[in-house]
C-alpha atoms as a PDB file:
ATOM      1  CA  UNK A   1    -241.274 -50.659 106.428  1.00  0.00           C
ATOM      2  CA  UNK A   2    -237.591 -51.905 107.011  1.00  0.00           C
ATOM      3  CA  UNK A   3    -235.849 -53.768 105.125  1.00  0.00           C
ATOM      4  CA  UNK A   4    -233.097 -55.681 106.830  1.00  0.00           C
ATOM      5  CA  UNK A   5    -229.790 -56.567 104.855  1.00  0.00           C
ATOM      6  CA  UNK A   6    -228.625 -60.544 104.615  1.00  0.00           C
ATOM      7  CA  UNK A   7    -225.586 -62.271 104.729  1.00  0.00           C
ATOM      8  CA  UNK A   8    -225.059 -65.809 102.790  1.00  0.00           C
ATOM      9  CA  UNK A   9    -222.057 -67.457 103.489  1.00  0.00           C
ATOM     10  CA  UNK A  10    -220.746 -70.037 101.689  1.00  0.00           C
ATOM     11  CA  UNK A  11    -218.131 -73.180 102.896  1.00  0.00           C
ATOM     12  CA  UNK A  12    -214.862 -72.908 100.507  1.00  0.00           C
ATOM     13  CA  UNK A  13    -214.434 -77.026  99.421  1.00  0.00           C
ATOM     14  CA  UNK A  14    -210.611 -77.654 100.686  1.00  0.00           C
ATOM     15  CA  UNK A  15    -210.601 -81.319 100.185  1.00  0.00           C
ATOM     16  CA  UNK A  16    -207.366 -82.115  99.104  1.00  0.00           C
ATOM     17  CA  UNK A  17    -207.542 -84.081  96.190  1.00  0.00           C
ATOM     18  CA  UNK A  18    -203.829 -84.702  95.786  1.00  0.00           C
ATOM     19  CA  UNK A  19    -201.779 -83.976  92.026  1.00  0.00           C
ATOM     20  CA  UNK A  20    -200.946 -85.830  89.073  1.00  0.00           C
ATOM     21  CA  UNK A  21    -197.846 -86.371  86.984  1.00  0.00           C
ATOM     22  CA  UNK A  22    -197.199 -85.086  83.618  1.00  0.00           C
ATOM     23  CA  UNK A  23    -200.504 -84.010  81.212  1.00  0.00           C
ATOM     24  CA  UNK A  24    -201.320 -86.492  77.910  1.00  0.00           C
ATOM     25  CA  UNK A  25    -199.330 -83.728  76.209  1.00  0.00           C
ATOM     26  CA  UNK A  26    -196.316 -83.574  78.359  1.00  0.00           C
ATOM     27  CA  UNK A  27    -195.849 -86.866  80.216  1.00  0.00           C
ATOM     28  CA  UNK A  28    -193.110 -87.582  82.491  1.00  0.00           C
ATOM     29  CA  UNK A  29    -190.228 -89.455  81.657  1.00  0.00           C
ATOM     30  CA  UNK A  30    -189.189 -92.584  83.178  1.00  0.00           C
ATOM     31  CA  UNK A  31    -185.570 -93.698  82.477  1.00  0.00           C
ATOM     32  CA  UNK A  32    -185.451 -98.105  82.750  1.00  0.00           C
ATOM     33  CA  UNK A  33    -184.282 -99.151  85.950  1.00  0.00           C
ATOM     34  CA  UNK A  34    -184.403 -95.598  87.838  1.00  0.00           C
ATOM     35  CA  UNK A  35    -186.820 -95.354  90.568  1.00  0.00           C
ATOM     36  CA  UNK A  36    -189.017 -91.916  90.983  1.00  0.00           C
ATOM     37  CA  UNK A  37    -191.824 -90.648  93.263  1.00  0.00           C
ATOM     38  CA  UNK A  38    -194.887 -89.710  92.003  1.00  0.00           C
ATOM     39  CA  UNK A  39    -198.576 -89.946  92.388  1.00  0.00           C
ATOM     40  CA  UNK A  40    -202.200 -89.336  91.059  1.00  0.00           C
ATOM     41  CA  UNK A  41    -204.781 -87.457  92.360  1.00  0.00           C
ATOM     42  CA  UNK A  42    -208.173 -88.438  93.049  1.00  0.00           C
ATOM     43  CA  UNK A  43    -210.316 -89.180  89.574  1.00  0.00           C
ATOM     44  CA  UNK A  44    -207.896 -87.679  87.703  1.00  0.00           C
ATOM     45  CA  UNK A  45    -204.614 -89.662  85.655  1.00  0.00           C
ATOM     46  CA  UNK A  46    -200.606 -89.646  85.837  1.00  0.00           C
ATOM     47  CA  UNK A  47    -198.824 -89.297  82.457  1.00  0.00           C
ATOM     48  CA  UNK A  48    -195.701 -90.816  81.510  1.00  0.00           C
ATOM     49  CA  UNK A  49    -193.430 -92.151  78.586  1.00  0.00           C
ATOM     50  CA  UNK A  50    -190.175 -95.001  78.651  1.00  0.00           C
ATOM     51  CA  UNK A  51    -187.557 -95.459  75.966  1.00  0.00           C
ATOM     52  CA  UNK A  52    -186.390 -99.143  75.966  1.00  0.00           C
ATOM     53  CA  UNK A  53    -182.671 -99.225  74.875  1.00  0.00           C
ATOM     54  CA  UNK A  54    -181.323-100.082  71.599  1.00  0.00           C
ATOM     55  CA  UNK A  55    -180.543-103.305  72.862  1.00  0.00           C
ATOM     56  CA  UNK A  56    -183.466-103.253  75.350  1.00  0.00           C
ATOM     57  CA  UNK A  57    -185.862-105.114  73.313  1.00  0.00           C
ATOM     58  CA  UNK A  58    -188.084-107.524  75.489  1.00  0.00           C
ATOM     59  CA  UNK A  59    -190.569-107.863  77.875  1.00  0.00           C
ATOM     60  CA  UNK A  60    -190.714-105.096  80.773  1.00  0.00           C
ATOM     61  CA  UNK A  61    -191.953-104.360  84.330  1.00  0.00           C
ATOM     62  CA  UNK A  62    -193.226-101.766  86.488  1.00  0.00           C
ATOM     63  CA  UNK A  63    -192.797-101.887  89.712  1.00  0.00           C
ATOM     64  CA  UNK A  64    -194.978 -99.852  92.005  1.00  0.00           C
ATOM     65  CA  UNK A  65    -193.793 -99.202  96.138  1.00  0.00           C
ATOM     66  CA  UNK A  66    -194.452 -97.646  98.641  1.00  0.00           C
ATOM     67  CA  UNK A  67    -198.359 -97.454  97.415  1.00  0.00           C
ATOM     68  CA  UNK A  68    -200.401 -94.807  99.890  1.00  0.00           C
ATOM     69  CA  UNK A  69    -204.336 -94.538  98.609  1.00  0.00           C
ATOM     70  CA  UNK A  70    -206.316 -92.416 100.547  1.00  0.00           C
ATOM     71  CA  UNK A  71    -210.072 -90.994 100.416  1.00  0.00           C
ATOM     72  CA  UNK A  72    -210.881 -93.686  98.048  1.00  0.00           C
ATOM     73  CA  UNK A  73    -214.116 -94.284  97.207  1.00  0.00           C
ATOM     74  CA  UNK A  74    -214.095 -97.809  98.057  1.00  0.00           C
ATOM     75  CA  UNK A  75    -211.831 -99.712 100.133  1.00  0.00           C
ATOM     76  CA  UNK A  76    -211.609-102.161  96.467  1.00  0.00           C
ATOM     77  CA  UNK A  77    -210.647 -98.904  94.555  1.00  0.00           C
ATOM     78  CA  UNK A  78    -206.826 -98.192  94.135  1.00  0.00           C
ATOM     79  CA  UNK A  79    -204.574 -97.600  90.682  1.00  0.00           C
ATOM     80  CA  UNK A  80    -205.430 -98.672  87.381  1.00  0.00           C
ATOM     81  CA  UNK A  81    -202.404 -98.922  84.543  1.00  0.00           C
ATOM     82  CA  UNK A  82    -202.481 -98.671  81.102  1.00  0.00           C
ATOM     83  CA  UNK A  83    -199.876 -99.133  78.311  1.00  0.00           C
ATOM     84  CA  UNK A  84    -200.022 -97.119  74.933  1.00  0.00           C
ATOM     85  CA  UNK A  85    -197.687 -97.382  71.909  1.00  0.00           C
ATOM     86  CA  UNK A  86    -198.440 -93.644  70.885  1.00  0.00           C
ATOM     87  CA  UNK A  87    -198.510 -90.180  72.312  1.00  0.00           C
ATOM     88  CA  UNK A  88    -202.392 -89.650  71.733  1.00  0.00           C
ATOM     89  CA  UNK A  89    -202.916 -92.526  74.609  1.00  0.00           C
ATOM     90  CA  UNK A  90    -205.023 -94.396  72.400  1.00  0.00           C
ATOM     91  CA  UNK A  91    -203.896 -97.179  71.153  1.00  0.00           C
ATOM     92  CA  UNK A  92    -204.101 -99.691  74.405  1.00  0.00           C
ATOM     93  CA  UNK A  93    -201.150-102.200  73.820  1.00  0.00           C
ATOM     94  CA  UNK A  94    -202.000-103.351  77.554  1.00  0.00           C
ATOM     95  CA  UNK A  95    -204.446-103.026  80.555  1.00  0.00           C
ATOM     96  CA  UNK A  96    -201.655-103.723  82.725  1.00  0.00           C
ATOM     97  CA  UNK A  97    -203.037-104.214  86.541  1.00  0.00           C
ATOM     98  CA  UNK A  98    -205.697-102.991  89.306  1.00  0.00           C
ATOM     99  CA  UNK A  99    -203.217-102.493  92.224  1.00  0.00           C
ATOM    100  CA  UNK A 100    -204.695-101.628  96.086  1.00  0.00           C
ATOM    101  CA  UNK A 101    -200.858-101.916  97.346  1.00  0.00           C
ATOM    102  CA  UNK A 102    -197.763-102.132  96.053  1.00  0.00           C
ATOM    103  CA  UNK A 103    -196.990-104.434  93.357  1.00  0.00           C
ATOM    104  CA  UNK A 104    -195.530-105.567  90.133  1.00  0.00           C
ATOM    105  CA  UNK A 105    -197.459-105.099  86.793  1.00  0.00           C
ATOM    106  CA  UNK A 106    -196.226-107.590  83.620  1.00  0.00           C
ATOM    107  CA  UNK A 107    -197.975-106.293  80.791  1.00  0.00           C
ATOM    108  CA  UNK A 108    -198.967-109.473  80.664  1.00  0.00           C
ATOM    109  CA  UNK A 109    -195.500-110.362  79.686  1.00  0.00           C
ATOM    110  CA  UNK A 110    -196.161-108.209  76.343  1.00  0.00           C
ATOM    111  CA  UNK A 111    -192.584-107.746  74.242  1.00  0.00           C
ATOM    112  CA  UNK A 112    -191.441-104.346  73.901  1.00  0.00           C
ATOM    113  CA  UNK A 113    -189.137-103.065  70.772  1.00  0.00           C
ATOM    114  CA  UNK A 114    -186.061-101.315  70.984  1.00  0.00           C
ATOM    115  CA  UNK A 115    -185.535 -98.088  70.782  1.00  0.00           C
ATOM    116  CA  UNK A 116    -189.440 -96.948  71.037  1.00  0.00           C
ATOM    117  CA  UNK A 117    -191.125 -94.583  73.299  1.00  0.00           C
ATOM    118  CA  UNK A 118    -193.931 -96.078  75.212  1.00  0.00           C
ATOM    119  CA  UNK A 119    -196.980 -94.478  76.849  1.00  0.00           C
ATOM    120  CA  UNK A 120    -197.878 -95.237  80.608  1.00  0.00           C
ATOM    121  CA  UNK A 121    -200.801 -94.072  81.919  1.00  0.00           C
ATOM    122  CA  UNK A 122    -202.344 -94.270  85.920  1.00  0.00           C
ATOM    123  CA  UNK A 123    -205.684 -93.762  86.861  1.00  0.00           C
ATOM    124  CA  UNK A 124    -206.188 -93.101  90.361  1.00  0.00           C
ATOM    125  CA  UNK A 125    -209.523 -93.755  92.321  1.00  0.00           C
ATOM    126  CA  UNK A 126    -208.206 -91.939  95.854  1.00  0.00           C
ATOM    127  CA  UNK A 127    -205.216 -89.752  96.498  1.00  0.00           C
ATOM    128  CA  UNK A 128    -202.457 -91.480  95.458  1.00  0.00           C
ATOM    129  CA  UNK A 129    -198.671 -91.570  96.020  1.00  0.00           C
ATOM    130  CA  UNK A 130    -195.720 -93.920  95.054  1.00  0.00           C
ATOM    131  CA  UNK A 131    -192.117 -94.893  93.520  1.00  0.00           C
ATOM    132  CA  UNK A 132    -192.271 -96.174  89.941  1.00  0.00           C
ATOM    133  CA  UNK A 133    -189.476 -98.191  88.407  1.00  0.00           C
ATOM    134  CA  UNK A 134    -189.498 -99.326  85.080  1.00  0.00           C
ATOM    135  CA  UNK A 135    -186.922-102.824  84.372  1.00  0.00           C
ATOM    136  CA  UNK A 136    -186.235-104.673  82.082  1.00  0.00           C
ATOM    137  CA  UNK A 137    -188.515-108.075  82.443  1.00  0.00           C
ATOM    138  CA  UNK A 138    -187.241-111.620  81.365  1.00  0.00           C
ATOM    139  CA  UNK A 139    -188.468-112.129  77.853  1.00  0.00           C
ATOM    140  CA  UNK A 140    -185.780-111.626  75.481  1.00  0.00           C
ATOM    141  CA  UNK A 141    -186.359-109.489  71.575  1.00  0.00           C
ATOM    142  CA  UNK A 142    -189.293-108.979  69.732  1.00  0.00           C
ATOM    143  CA  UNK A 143    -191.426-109.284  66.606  1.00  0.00           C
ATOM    144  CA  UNK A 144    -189.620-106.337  64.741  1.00  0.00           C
ATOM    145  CA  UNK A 145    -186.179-106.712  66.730  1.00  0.00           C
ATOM    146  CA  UNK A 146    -185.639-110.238  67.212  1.00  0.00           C
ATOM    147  CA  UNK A 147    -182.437-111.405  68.968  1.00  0.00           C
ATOM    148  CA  UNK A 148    -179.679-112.417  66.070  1.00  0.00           C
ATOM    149  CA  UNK A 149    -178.422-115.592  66.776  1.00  0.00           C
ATOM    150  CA  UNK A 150    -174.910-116.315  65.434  1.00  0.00           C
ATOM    151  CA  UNK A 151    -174.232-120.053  63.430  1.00  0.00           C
ATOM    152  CA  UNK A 152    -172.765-122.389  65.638  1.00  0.00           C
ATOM    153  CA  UNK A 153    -172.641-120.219  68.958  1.00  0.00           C
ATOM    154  CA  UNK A 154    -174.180-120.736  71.900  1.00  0.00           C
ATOM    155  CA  UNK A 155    -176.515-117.186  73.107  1.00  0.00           C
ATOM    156  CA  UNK A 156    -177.258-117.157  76.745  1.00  0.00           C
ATOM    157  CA  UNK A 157    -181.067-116.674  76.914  1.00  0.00           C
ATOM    158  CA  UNK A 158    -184.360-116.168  78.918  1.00  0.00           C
ATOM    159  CA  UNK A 159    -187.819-116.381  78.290  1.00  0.00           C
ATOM    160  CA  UNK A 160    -191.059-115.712  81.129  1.00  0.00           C
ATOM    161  CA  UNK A 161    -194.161-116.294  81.567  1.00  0.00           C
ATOM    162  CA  UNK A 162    -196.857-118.825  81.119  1.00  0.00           C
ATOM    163  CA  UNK A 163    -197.781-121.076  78.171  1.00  0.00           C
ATOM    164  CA  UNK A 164    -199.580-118.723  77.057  1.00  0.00           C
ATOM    165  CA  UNK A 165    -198.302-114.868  77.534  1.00  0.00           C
ATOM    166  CA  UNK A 166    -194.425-114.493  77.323  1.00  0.00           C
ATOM    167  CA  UNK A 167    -192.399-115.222  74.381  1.00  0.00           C
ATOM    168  CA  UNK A 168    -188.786-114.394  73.418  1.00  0.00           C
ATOM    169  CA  UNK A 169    -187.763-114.066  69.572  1.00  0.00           C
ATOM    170  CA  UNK A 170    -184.680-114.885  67.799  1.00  0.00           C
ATOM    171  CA  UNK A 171    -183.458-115.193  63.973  1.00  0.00           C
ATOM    172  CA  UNK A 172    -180.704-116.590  62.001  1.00  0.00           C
ATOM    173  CA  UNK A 173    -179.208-116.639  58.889  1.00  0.00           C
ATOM    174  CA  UNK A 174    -178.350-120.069  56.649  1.00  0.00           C
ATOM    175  CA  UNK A 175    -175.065-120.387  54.609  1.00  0.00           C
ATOM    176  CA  UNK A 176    -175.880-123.232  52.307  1.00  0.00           C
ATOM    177  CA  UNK A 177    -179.110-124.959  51.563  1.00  0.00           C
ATOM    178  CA  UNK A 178    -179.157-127.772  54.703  1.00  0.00           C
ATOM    179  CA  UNK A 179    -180.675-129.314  57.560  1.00  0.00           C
ATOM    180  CA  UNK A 180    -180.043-127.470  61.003  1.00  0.00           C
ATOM    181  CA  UNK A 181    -180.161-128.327  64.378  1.00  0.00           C
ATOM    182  CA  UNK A 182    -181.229-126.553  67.172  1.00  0.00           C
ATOM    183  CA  UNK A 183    -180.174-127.604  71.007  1.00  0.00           C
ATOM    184  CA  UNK A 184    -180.974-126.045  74.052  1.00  0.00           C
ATOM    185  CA  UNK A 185    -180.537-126.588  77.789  1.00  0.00           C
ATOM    186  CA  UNK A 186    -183.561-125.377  79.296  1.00  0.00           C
ATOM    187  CA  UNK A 187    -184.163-127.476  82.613  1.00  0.00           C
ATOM    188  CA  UNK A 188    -188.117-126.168  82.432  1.00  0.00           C
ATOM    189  CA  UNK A 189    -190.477-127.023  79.694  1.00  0.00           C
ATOM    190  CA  UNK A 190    -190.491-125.133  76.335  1.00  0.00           C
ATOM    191  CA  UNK A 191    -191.493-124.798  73.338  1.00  0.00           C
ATOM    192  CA  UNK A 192    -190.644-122.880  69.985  1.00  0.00           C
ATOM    193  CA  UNK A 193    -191.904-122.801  66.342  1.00  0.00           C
ATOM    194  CA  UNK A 194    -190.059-121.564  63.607  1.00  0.00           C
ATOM    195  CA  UNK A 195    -191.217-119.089  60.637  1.00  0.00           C
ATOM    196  CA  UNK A 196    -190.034-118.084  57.156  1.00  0.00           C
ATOM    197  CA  UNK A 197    -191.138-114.284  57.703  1.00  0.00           C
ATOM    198  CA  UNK A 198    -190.181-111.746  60.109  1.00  0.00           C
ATOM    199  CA  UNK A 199    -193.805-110.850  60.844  1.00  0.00           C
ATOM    200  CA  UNK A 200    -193.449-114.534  62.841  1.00  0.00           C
ATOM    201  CA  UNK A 201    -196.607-115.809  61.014  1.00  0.00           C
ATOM    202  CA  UNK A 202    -195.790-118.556  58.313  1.00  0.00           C
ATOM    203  CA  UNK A 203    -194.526-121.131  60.040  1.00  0.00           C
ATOM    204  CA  UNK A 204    -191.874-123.512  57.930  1.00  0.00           C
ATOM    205  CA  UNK A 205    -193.865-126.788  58.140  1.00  0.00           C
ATOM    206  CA  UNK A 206    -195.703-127.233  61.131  1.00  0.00           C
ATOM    207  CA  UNK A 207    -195.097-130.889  61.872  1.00  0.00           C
ATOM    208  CA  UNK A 208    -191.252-131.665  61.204  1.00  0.00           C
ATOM    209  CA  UNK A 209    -189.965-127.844  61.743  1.00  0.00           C
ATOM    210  CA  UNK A 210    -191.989-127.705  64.900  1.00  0.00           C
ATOM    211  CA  UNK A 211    -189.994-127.987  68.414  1.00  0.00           C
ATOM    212  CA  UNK A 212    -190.906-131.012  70.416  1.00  0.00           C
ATOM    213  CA  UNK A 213    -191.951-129.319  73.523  1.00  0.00           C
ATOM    214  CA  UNK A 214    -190.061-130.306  77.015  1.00  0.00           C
ATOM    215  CA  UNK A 215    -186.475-129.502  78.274  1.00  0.00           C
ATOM    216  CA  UNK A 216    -183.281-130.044  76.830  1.00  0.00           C
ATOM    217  CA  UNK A 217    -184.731-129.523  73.228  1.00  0.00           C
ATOM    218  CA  UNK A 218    -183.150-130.708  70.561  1.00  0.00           C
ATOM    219  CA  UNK A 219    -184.599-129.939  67.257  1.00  0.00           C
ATOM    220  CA  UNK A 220    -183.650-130.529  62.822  1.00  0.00           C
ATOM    221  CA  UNK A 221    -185.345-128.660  60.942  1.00  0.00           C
ATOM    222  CA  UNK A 222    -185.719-129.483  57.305  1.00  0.00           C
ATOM    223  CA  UNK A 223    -187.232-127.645  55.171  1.00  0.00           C
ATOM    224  CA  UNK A 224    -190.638-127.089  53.754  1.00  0.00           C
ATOM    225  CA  UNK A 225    -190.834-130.151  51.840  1.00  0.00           C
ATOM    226  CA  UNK A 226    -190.214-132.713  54.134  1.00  0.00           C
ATOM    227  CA  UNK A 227    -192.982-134.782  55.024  1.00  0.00           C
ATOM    228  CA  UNK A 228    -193.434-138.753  55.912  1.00  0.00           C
ATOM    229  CA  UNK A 229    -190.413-140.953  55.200  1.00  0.00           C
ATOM    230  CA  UNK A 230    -188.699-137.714  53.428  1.00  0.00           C
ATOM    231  CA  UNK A 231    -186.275-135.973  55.596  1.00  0.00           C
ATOM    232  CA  UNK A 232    -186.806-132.708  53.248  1.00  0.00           C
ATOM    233  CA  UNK A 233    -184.029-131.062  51.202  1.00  0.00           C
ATOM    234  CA  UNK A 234    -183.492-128.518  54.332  1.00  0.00           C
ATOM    235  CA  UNK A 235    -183.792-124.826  54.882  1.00  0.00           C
ATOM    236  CA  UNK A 236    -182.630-122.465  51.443  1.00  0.00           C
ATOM    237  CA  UNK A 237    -179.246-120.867  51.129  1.00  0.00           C
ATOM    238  CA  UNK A 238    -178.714-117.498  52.805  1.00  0.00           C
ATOM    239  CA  UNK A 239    -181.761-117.395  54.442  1.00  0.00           C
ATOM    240  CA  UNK A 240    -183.013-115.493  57.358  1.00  0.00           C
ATOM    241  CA  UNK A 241    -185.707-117.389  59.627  1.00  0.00           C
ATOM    242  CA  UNK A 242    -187.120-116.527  62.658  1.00  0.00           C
ATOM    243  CA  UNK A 243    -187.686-118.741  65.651  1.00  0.00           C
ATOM    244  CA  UNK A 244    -189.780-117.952  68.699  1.00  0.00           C
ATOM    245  CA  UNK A 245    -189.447-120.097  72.174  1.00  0.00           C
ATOM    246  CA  UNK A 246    -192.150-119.994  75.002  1.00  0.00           C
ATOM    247  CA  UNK A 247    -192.393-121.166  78.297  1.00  0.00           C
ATOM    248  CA  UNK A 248    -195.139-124.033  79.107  1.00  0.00           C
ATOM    249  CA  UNK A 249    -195.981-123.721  82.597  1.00  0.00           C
ATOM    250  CA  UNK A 250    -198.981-122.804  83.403  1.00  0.00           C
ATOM    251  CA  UNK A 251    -197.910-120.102  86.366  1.00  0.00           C
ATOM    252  CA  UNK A 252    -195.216-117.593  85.196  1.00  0.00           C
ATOM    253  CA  UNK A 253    -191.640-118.089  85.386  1.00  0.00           C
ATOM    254  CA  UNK A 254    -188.620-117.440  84.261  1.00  0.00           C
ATOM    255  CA  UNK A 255    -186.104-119.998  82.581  1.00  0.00           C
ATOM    256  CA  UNK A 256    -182.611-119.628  81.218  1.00  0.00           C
ATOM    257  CA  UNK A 257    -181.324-121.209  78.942  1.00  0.00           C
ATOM    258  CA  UNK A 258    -178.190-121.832  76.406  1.00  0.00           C
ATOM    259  CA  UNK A 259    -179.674-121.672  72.473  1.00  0.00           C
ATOM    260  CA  UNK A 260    -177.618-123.100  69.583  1.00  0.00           C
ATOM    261  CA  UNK A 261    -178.624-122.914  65.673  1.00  0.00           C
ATOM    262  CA  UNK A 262    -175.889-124.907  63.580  1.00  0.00           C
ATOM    263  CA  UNK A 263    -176.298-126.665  60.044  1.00  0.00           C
ATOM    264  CA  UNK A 264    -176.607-130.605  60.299  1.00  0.00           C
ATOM    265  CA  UNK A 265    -173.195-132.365  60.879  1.00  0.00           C
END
């Protein structure tokens, strides 16, 4: 009896599935308003962190060119992004955009503090490659670093989005006890509210501290007491409050405006 000897060959996989950017441990750094190349590879995710300035609070964009997907699964199957506010990637701030070419992805207009890393994150259904830039979008300040707005000066200022996402954030300080006025420009609708607390959740009398939506507002606040037939006794005496202005359209845009907070002639 013979016994023969056998060969079993075997097919090495070279699909190229194309590399990824940065690990959740080491992402890649993306300086505001510098473009870089990158890409994902199939299944797998792209890591990377920005740094608004300290003056950089605000909404922000990405823009994504020169978008090549290939070997996708589906023809419907390109880039997701995701925004974090912490290193582990888990806290989602924002599910920012499914993108099959290139395109820009709002954040849905989300406002960004100074001086705080962020967490970007790219999921990648094919072989990927791009340019990434991250700029500065055209919502002004935030929740914990609103915009200071100086007495009696006029602050050149921007707000985008819709009615609903998009809001830019301001404060001031009073002097004496008194009425103020605010004025603004804006040629688009708007709207604003003021608060009493930097958190931007108690608002100072809903119905005659509250900005009569439209352009060209022009606003008196007065105080938490006023009410029907009683003009109030007006906001208190070295006082910070905090006023927030939103756009009312309901497809984004961005308006500019002039903003003025002065005490009552």
């Amino acid at each position: 009896m013979f016994f023969g000897a056998c060969s079993v060959s075997t097919e090495e996989d070279t699909t190229d599935y194309g590399t990824s950017d940065g690990r959740a441990s080491a992402p890649v750094e993306l300086a505001v308003g510098t473009s870089k190349n990158g890409g994902v590879a199939k299944y797998g995710s792209s890591y990377y962190k920005f740094t608004p300035a300290s003056t950089g609070a605000g909404s922000y964009e990405l823009n994504i060119e020169s978008l090549v997907i290939s070997d996708s699964y589906s023809s419907s199957a390109g880039i997701d992004t995701y925004i974090y506010s912490d290193s582990g990637y888990s806290t989602l701030i924002n599910w920012g955009n499914s993108c099959l070419a290139s395109c820009t992805v709002y954040f849905d207009y989300s406002s960004f503090d100074a001086s705080t890393i962020y967490y970007l994150r790219i999921y990648g259904y094919g072989k990927v490659t791009y340019k990434l830039t991250i700029s500065k979008g055209g919502s002004e300040g935030s929740k914990n670093n609103p915009v200071e707005l100086t007495l009696g000066t006029a602050h050149s200022g921007t707000v985008e989005g819709t009615s609903y996402y998009g809001k830019s954030y301001y404060k001031f300080t009073t002097v004496a006890a008194d009425n103020y006025t605010l004025s603004m420009n804006n040629s688009d609708a708007l709207d604003c509210q003021l608060y009493s607390d930097s958190a931007f959740l108690y608002v100072v009398d809903s119905y005659y501290n509250e900005c009569t939506a439209g352009t060209k507002i022009s606003d008196n606040f007065t105080g938490t007491d006023a009410s029907y037939g009683n003009p109030g006794s007006g906001l208190s005496a070295n006082t910070a409050y905090y006023l927030m202005v939103e756009g009312e359209s309901s497809s984004a845009k961005t308006t500019t405006y002039n903003i003025t907070v002065k005490a009552a002639d």
